[in-house]
Structure formats: structure tokens, C-alpha cells
PDB file of N, CA and C in Angstrom:
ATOM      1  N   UNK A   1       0.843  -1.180   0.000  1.00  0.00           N
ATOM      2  CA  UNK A   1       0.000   0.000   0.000  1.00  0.00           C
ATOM      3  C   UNK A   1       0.887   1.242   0.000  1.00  0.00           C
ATOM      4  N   UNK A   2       0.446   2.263  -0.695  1.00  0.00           N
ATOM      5  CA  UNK A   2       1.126   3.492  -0.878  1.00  0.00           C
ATOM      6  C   UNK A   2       0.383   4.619  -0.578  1.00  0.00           C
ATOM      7  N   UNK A   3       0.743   5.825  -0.282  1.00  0.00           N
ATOM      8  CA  UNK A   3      -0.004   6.895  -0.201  1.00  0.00           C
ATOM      9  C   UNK A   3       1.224   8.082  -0.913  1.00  0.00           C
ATOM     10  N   UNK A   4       0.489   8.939  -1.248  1.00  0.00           N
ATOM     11  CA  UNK A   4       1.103   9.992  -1.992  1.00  0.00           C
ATOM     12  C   UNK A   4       0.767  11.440  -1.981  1.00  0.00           C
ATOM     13  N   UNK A   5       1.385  12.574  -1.394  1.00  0.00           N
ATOM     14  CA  UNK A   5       1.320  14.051  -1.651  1.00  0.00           C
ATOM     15  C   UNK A   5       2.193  14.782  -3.098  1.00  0.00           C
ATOM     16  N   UNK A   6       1.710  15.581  -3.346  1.00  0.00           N
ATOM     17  CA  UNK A   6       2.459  16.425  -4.358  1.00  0.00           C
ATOM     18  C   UNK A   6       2.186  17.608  -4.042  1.00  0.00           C
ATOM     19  N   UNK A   7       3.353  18.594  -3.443  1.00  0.00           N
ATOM     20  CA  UNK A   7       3.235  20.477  -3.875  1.00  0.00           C
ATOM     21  C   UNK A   7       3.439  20.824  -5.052  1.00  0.00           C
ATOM     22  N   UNK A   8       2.905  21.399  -5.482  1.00  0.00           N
ATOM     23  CA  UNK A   8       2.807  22.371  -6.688  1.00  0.00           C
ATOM     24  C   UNK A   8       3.580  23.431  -6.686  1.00  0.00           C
ATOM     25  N   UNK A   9       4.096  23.840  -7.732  1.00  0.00           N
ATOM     26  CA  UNK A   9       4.691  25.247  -8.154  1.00  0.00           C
ATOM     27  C   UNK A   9       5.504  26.375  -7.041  1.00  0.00           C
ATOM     28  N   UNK A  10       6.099  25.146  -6.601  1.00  0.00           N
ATOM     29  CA  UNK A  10       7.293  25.196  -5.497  1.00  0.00           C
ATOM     30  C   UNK A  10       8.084  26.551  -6.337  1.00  0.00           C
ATOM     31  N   UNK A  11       8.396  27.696  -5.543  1.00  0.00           N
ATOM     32  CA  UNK A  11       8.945  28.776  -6.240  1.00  0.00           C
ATOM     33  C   UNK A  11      10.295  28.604  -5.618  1.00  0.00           C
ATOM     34  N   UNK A  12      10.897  27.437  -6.111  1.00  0.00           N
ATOM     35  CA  UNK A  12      12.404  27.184  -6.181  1.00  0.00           C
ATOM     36  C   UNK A  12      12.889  26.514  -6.981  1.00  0.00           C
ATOM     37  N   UNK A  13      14.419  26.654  -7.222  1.00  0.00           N
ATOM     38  CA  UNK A  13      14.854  25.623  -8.353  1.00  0.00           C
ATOM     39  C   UNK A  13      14.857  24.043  -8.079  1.00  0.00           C
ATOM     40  N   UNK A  14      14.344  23.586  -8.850  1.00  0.00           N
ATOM     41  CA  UNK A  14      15.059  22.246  -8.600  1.00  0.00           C
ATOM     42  C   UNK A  14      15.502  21.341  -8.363  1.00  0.00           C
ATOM     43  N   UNK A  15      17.030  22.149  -8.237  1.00  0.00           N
ATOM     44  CA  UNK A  15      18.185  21.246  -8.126  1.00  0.00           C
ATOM     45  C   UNK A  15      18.508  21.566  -7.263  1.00  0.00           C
ATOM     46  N   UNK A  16      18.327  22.825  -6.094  1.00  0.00           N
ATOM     47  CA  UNK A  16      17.995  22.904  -4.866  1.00  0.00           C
ATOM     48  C   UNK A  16      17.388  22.176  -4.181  1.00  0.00           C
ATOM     49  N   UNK A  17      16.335  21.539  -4.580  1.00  0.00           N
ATOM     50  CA  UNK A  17      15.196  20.851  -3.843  1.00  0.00           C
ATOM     51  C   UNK A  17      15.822  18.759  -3.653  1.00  0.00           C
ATOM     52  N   UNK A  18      16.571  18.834  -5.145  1.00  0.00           N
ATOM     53  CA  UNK A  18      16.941  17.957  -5.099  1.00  0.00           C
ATOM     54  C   UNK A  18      17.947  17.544  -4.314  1.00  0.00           C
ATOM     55  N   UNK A  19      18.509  18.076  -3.608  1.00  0.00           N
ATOM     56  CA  UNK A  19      20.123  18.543  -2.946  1.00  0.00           C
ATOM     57  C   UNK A  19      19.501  17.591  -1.762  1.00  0.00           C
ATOM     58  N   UNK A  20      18.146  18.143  -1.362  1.00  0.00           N
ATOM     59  CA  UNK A  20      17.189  17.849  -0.327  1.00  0.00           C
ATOM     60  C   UNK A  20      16.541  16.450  -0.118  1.00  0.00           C
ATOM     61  N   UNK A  21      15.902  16.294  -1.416  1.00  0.00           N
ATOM     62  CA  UNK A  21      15.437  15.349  -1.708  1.00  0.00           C
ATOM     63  C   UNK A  21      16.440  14.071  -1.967  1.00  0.00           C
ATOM     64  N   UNK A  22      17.510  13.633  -1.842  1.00  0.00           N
ATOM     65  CA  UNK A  22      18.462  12.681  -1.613  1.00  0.00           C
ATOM     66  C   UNK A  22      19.028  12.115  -0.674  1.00  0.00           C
ATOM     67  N   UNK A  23      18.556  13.340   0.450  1.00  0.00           N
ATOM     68  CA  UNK A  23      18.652  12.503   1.839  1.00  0.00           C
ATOM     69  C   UNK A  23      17.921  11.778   2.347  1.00  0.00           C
ATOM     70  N   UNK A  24      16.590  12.055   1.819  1.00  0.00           N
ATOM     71  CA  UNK A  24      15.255  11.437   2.766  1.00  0.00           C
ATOM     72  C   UNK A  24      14.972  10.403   1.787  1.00  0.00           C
ATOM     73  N   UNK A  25      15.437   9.987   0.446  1.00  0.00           N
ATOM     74  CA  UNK A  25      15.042   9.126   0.030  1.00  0.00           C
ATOM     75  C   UNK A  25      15.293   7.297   0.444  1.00  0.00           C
ATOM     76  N   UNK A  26      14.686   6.542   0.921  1.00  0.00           N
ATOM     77  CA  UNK A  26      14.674   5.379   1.217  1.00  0.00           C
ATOM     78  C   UNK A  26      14.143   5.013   2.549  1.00  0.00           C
ATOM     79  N   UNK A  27      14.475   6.682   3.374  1.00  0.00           N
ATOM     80  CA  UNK A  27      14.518   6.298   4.987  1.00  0.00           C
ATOM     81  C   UNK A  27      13.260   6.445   5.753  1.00  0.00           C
ATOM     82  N   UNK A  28      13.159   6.006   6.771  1.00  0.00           N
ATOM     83  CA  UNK A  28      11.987   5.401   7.433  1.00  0.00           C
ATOM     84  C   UNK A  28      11.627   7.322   7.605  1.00  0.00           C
ATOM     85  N   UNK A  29       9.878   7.196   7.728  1.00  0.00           N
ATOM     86  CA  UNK A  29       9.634   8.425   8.161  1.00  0.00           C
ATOM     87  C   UNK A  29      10.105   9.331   9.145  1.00  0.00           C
ATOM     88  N   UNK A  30      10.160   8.686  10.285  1.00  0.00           N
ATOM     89  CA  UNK A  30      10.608   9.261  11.210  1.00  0.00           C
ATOM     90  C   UNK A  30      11.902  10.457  11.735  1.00  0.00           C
ATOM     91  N   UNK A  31      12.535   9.052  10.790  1.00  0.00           N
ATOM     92  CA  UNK A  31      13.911   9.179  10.485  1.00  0.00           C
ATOM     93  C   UNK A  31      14.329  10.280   9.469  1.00  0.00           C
ATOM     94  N   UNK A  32      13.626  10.269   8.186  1.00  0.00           N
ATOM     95  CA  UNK A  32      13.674  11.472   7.768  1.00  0.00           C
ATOM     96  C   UNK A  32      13.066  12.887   8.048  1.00  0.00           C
ATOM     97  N   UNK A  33      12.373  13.114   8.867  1.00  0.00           N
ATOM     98  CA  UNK A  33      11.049  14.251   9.166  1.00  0.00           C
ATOM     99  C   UNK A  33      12.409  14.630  10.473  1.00  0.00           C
ATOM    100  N   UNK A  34      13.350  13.409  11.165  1.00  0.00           N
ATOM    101  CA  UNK A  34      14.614  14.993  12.275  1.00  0.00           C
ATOM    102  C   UNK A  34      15.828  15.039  11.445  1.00  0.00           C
ATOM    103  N   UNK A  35      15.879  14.410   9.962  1.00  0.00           N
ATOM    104  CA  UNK A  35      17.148  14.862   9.389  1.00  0.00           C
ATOM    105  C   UNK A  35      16.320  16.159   8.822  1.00  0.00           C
ATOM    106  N   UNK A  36      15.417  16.423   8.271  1.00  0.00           N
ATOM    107  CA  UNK A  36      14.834  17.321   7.485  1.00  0.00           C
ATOM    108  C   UNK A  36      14.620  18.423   8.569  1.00  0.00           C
ATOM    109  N   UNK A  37      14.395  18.545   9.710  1.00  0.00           N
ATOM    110  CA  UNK A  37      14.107  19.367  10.597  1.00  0.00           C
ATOM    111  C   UNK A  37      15.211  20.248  11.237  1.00  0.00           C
ATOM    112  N   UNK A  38      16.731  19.374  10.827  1.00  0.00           N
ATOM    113  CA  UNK A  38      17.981  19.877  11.368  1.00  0.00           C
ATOM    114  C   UNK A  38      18.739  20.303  10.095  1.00  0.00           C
ATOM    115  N   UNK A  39      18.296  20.311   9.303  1.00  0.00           N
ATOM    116  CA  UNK A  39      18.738  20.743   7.690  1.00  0.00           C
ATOM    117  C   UNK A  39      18.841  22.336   7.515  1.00  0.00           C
ATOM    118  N   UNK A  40      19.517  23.098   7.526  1.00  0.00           N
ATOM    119  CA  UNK A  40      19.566  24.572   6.919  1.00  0.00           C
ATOM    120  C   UNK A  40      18.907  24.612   5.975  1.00  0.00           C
ATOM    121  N   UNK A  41      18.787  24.234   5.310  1.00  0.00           N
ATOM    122  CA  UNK A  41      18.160  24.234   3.544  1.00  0.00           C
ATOM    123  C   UNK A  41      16.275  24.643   3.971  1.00  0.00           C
ATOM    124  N   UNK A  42      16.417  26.055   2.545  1.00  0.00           N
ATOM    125  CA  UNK A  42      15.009  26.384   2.604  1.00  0.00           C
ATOM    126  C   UNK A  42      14.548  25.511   2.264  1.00  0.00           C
ATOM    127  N   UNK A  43      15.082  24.450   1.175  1.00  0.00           N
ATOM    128  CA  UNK A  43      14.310  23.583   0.627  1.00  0.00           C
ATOM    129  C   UNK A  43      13.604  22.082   1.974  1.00  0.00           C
ATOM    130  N   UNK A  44      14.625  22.270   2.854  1.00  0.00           N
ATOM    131  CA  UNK A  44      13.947  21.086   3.631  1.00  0.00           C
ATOM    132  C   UNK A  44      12.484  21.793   4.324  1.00  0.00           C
ATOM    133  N   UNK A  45      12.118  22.438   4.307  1.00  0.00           N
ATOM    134  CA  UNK A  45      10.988  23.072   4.662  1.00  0.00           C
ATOM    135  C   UNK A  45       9.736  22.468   3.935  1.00  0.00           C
ATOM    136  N   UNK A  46      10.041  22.895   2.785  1.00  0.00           N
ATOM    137  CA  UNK A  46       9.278  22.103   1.949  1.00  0.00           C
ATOM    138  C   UNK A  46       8.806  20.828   1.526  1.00  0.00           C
ATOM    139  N   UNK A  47      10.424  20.053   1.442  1.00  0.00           N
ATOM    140  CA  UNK A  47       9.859  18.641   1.482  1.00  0.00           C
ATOM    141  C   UNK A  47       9.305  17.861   3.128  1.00  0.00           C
ATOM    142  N   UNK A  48       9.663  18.517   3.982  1.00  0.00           N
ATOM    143  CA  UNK A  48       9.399  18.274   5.040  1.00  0.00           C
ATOM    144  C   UNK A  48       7.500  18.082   5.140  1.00  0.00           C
ATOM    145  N   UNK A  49       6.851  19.190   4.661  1.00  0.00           N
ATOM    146  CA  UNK A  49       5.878  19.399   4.485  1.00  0.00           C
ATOM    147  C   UNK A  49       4.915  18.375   3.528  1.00  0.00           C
ATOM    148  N   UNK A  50       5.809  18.112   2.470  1.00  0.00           N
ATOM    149  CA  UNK A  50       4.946  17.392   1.880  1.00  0.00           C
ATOM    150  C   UNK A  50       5.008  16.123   2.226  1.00  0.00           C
ATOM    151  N   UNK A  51       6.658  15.572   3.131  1.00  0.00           N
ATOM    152  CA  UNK A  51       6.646  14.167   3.562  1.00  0.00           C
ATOM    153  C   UNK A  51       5.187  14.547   4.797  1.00  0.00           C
ATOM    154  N   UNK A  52       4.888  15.189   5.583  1.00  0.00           N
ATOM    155  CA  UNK A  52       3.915  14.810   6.454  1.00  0.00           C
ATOM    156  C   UNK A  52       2.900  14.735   5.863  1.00  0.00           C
ATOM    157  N   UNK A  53       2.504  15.701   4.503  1.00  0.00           N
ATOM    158  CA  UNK A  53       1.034  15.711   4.291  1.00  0.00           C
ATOM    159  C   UNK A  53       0.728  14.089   3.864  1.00  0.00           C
ATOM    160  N   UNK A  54       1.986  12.982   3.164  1.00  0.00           N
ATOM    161  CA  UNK A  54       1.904  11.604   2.723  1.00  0.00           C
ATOM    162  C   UNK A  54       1.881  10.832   4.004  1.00  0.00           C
ATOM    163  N   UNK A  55       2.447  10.978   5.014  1.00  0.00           N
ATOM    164  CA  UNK A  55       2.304  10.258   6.121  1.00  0.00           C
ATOM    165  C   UNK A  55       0.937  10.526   6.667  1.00  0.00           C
ATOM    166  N   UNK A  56       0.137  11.557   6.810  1.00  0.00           N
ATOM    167  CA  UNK A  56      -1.027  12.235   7.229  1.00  0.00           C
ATOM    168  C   UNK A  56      -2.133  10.863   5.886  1.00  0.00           C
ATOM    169  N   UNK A  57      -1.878  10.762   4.801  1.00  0.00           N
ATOM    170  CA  UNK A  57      -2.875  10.836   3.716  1.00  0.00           C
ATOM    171  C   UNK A  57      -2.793   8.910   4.345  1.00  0.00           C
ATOM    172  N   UNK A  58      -1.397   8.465   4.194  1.00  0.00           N
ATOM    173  CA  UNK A  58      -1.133   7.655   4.516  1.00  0.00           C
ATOM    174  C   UNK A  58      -2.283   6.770   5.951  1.00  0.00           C
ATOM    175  N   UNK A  59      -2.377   7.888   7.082  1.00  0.00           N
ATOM    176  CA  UNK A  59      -2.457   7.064   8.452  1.00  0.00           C
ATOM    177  C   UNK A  59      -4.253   6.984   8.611  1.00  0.00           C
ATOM    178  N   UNK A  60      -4.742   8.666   7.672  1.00  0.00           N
ATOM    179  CA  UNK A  60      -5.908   8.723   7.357  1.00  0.00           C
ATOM    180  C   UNK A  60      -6.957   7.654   6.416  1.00  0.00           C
ATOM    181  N   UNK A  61      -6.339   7.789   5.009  1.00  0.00           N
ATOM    182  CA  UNK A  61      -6.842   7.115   3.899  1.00  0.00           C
ATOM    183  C   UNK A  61      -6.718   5.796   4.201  1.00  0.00           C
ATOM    184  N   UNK A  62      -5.163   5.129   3.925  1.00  0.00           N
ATOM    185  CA  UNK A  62      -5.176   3.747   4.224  1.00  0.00           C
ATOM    186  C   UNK A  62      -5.107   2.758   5.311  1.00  0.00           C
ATOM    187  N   UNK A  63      -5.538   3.887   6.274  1.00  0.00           N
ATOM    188  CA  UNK A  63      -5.195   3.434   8.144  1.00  0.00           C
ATOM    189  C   UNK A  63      -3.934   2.450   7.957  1.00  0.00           C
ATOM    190  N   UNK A  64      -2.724   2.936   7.605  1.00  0.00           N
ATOM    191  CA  UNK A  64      -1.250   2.576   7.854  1.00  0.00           C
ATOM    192  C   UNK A  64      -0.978   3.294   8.764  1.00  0.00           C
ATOM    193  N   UNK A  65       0.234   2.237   9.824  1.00  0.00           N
ATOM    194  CA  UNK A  65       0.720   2.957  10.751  1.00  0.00           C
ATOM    195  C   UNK A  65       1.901   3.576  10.453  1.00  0.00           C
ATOM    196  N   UNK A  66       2.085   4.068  11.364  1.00  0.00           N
ATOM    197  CA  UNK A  66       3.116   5.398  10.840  1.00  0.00           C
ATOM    198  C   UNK A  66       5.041   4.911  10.994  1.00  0.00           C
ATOM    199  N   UNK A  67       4.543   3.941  12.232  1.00  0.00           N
ATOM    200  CA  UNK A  67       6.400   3.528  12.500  1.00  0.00           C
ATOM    201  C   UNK A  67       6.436   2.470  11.580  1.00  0.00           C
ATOM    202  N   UNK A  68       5.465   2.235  10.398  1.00  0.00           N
ATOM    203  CA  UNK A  68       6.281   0.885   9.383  1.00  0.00           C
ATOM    204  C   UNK A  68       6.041   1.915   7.807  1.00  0.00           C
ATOM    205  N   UNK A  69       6.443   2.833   8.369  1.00  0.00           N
ATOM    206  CA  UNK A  69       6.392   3.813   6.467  1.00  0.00           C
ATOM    207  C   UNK A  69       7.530   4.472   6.858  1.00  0.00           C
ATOM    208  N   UNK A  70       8.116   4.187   5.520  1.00  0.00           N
ATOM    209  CA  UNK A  70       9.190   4.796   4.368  1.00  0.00           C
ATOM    210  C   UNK A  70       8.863   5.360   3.581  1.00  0.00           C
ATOM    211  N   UNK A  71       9.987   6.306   3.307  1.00  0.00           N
ATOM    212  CA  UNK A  71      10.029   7.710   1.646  1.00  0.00           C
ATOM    213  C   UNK A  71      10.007   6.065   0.518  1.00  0.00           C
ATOM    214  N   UNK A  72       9.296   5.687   0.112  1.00  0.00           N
ATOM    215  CA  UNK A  72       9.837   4.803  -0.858  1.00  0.00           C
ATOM    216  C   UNK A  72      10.076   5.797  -2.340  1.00  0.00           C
ATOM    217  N   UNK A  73       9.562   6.894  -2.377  1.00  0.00           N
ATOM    218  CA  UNK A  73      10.001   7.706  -3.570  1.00  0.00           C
ATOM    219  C   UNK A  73       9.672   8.717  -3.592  1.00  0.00           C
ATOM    220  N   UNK A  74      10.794   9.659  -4.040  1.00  0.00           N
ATOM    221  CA  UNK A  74      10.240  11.365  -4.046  1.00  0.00           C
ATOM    222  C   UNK A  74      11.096  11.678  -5.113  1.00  0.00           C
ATOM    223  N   UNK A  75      10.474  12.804  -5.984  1.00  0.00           N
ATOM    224  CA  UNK A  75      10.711  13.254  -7.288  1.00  0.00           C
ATOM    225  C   UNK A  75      10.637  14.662  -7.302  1.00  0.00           C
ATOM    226  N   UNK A  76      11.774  15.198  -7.692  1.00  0.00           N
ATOM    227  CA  UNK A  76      11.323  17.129  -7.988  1.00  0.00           C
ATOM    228  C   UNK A  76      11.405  17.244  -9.339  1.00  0.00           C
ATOM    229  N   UNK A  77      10.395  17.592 -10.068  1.00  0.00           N
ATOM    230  CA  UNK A  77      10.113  17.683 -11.093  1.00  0.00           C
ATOM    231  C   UNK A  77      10.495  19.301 -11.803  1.00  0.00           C
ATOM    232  N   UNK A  78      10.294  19.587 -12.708  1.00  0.00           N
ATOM    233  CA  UNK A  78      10.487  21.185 -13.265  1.00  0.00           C
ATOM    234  C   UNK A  78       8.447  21.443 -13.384  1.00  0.00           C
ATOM    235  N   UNK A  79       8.704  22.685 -13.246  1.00  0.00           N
ATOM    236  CA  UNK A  79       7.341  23.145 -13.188  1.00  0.00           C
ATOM    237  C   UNK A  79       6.985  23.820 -14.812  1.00  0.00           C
ATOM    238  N   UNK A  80       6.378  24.070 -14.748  1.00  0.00           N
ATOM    239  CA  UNK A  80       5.520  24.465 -16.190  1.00  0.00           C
ATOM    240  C   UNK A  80       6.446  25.614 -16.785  1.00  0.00           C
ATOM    241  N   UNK A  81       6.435  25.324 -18.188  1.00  0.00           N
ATOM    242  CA  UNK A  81       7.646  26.474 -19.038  1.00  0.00           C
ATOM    243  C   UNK A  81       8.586  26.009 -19.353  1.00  0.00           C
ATOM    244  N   UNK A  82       9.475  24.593 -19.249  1.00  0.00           N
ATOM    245  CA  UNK A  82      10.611  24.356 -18.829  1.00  0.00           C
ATOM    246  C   UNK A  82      10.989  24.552 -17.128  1.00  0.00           C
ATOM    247  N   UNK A  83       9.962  24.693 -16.416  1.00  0.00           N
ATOM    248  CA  UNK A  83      10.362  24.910 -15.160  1.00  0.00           C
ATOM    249  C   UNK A  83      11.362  26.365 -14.526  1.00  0.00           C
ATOM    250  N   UNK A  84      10.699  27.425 -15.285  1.00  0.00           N
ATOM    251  CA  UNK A  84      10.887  29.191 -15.136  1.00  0.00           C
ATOM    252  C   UNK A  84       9.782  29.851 -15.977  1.00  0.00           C
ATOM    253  N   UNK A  85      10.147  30.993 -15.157  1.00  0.00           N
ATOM    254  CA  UNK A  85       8.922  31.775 -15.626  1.00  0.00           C
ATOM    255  C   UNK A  85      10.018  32.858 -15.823  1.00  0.00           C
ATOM    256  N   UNK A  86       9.760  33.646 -16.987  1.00  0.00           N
ATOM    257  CA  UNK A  86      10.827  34.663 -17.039  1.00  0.00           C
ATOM    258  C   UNK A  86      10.357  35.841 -17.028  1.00  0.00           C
ATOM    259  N   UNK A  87      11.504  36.568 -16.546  1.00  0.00           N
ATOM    260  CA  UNK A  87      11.554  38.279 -16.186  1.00  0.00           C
ATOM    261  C   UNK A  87      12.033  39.358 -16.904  1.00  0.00           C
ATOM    262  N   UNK A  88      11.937  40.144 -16.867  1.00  0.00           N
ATOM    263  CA  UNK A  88      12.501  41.532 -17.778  1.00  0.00           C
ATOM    264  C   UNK A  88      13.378  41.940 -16.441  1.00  0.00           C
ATOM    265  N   UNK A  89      14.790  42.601 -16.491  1.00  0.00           N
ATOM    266  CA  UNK A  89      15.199  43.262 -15.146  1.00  0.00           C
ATOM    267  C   UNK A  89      15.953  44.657 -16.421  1.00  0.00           C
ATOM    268  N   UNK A  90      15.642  45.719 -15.847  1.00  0.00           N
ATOM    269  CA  UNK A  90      16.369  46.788 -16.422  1.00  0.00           C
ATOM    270  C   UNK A  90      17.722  46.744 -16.341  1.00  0.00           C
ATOM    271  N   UNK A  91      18.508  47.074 -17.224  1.00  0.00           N
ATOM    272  CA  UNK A  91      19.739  47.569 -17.249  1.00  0.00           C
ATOM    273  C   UNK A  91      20.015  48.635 -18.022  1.00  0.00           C
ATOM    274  N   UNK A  92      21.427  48.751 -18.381  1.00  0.00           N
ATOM    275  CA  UNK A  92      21.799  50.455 -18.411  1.00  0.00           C
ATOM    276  C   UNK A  92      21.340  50.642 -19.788  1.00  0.00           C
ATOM    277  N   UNK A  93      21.447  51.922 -20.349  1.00  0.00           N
ATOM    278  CA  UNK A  93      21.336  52.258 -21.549  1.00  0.00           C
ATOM    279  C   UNK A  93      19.694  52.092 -22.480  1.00  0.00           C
ATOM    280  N   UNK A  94      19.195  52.173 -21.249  1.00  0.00           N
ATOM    281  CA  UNK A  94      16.983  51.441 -21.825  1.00  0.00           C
ATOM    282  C   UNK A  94      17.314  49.715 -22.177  1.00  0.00           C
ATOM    283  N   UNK A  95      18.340  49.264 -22.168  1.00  0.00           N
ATOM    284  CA  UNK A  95      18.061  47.661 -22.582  1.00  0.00           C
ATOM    285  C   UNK A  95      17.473  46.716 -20.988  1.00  0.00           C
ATOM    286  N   UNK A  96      17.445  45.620 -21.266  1.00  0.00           N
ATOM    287  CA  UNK A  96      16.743  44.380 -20.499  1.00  0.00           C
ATOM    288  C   UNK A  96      17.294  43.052 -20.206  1.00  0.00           C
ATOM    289  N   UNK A  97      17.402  42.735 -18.959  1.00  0.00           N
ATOM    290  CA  UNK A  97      17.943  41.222 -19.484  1.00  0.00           C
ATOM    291  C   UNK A  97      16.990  40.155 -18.848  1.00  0.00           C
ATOM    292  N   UNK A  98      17.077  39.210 -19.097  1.00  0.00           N
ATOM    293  CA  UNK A  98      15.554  37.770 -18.753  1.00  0.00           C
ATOM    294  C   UNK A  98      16.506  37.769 -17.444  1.00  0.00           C
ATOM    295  N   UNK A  99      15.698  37.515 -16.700  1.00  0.00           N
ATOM    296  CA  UNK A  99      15.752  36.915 -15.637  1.00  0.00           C
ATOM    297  C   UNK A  99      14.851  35.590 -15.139  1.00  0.00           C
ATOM    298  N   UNK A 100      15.080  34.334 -14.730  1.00  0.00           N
ATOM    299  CA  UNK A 100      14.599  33.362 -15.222  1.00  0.00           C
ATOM    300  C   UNK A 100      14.309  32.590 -13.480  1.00  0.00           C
ATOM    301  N   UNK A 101      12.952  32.439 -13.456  1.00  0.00           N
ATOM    302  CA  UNK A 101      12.766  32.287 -11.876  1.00  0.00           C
ATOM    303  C   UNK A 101      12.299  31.019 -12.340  1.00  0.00           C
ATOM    304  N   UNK A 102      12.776  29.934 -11.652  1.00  0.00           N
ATOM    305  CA  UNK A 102      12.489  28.174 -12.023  1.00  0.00           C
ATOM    306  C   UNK A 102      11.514  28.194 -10.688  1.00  0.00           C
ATOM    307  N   UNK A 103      10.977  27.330 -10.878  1.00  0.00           N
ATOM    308  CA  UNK A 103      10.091  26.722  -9.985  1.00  0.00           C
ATOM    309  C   UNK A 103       9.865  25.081 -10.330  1.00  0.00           C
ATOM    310  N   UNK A 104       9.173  24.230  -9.224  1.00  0.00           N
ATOM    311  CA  UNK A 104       8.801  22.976  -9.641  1.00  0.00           C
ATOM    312  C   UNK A 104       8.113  21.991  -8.867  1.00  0.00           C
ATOM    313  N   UNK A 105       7.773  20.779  -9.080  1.00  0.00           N
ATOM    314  CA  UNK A 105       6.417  19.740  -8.294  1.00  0.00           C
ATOM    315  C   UNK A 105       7.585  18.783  -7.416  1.00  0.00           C
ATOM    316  N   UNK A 106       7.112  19.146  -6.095  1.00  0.00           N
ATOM    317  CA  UNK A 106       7.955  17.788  -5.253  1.00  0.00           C
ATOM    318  C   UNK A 106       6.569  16.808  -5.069  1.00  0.00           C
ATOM    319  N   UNK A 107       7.224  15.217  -5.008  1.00  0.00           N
ATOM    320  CA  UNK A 107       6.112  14.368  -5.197  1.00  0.00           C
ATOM    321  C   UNK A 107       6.647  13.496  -4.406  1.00  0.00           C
ATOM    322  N   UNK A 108       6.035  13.229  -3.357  1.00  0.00           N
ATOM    323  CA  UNK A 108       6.537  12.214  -2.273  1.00  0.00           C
ATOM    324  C   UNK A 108       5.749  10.800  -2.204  1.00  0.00           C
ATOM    325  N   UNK A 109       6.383   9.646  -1.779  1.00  0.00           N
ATOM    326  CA  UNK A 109       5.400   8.072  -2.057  1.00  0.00           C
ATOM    327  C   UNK A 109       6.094   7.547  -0.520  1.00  0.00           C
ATOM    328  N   UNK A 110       5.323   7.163   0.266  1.00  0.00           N
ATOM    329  CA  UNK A 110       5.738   6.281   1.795  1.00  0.00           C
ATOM    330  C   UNK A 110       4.679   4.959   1.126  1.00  0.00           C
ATOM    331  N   UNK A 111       5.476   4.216   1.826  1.00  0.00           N
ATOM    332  CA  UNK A 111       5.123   2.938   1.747  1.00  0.00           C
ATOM    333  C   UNK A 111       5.226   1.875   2.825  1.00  0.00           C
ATOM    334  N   UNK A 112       4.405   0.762   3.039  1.00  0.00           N
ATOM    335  CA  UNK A 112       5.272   0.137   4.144  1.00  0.00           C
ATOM    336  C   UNK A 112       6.807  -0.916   4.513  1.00  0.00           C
ATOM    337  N   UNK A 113       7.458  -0.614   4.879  1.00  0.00           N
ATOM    338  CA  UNK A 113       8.291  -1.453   5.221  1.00  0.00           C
ATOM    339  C   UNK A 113       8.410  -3.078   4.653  1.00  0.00           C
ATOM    340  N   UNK A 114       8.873  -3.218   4.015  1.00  0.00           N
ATOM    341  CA  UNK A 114       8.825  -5.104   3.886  1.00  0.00           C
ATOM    342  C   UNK A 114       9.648  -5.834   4.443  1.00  0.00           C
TER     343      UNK A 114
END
């Protein structure tokens, strides 16, 4: 049995998120929700969030208990556009340059233990 969250249009890059997302992958919930909690990274904020909303969907939906679930998979995806949305920023002389703000979908899967 599996349960699954996804955030949306995470206004960060990536490959930031992914930096994140490589620690918590495999490890028991628990276990990942105080590495993620002792993490500097804005990004652990986030996945932090969406690992509970899967443990939450998890204990609710499929009445799984919580000390036999694992990250069995999490994915940061690019968000819509190529994953940026782009900007105009002024520079000298009346010209412009893109400025390119990425964003993207973290997608978390707990599962139980085998």
C-alpha cells in the first residue's frame, strides 16, 4: 500500500530541492522528518511538508501505521515552461535582461516497510 502528496509550483529551483530530496530518500519516516528538521536548507521546509502531508494521507486514507512507512520515492520535477517563468530586469542604456525564476512539483510516495 502506498499513499502519496504532491506540492505544486514550489517557487524554487530544482536542483535545490533535489540537494534535499536525496537525503530522505529510502529512509523510514521518522527518520527522515529529524534529518529534514535539522537541515539549513530552505528547501527542507518544503519537502518536510509534503513528507507529512503523505504520512497524514497515509495514516488517514489507508489506516497505515506510521512507525512501518518509508520515503519509498520522491521526485522534484520542473514546473511548467521548462520549469521558469521569465523576467525583464532593467539595465543600463533602456536595454533588459531575462531573468529566469524556475520553480517545480515535489512528489513524495511512503510505503510500508517489507
Amino acid at each position: 500500500m502506498e499513499a502519496r502528496a504532491v506540492a505544486r509550483y514550489i517557487r524554487m529551483s530544482p536542483w535545490k530541492v533535489r540537494r534535499v530530496a536525496d537525503v530522505v530518500r529510502g529512509r523510514s519516516v521518522d527518520e527522515a522528518l529529524a534529518l529534514l528538521r535539522a537541515m539549513p536548507h530552505r528547501a527542507a521546509r518544503v519537502v518536510e511538508k509534503v513528507v507529512r502531508s503523505a504520512v497524514a494521507n497515509a495514516e488517514h486514507n489507508l489506516e497505515l501505521d506510521r512507525s512501518t512507512l518509508v520515503v519509498a520515492r520522491i521526485a522534484v520535477d520542473r514546473g511548467p515552461g521548462g520549469g521558469m517563468w521569465k523576467r525583464l530586469v532593467p539595465r543600463a542604456r533602456g536595454r533588459a535582461d531575462v531573468m529566469t525564476r524556475r520553480n517545480c512539483h515535489v512528489t513524495v510516495v511512503v510505503a510500508e516497510r517489507e
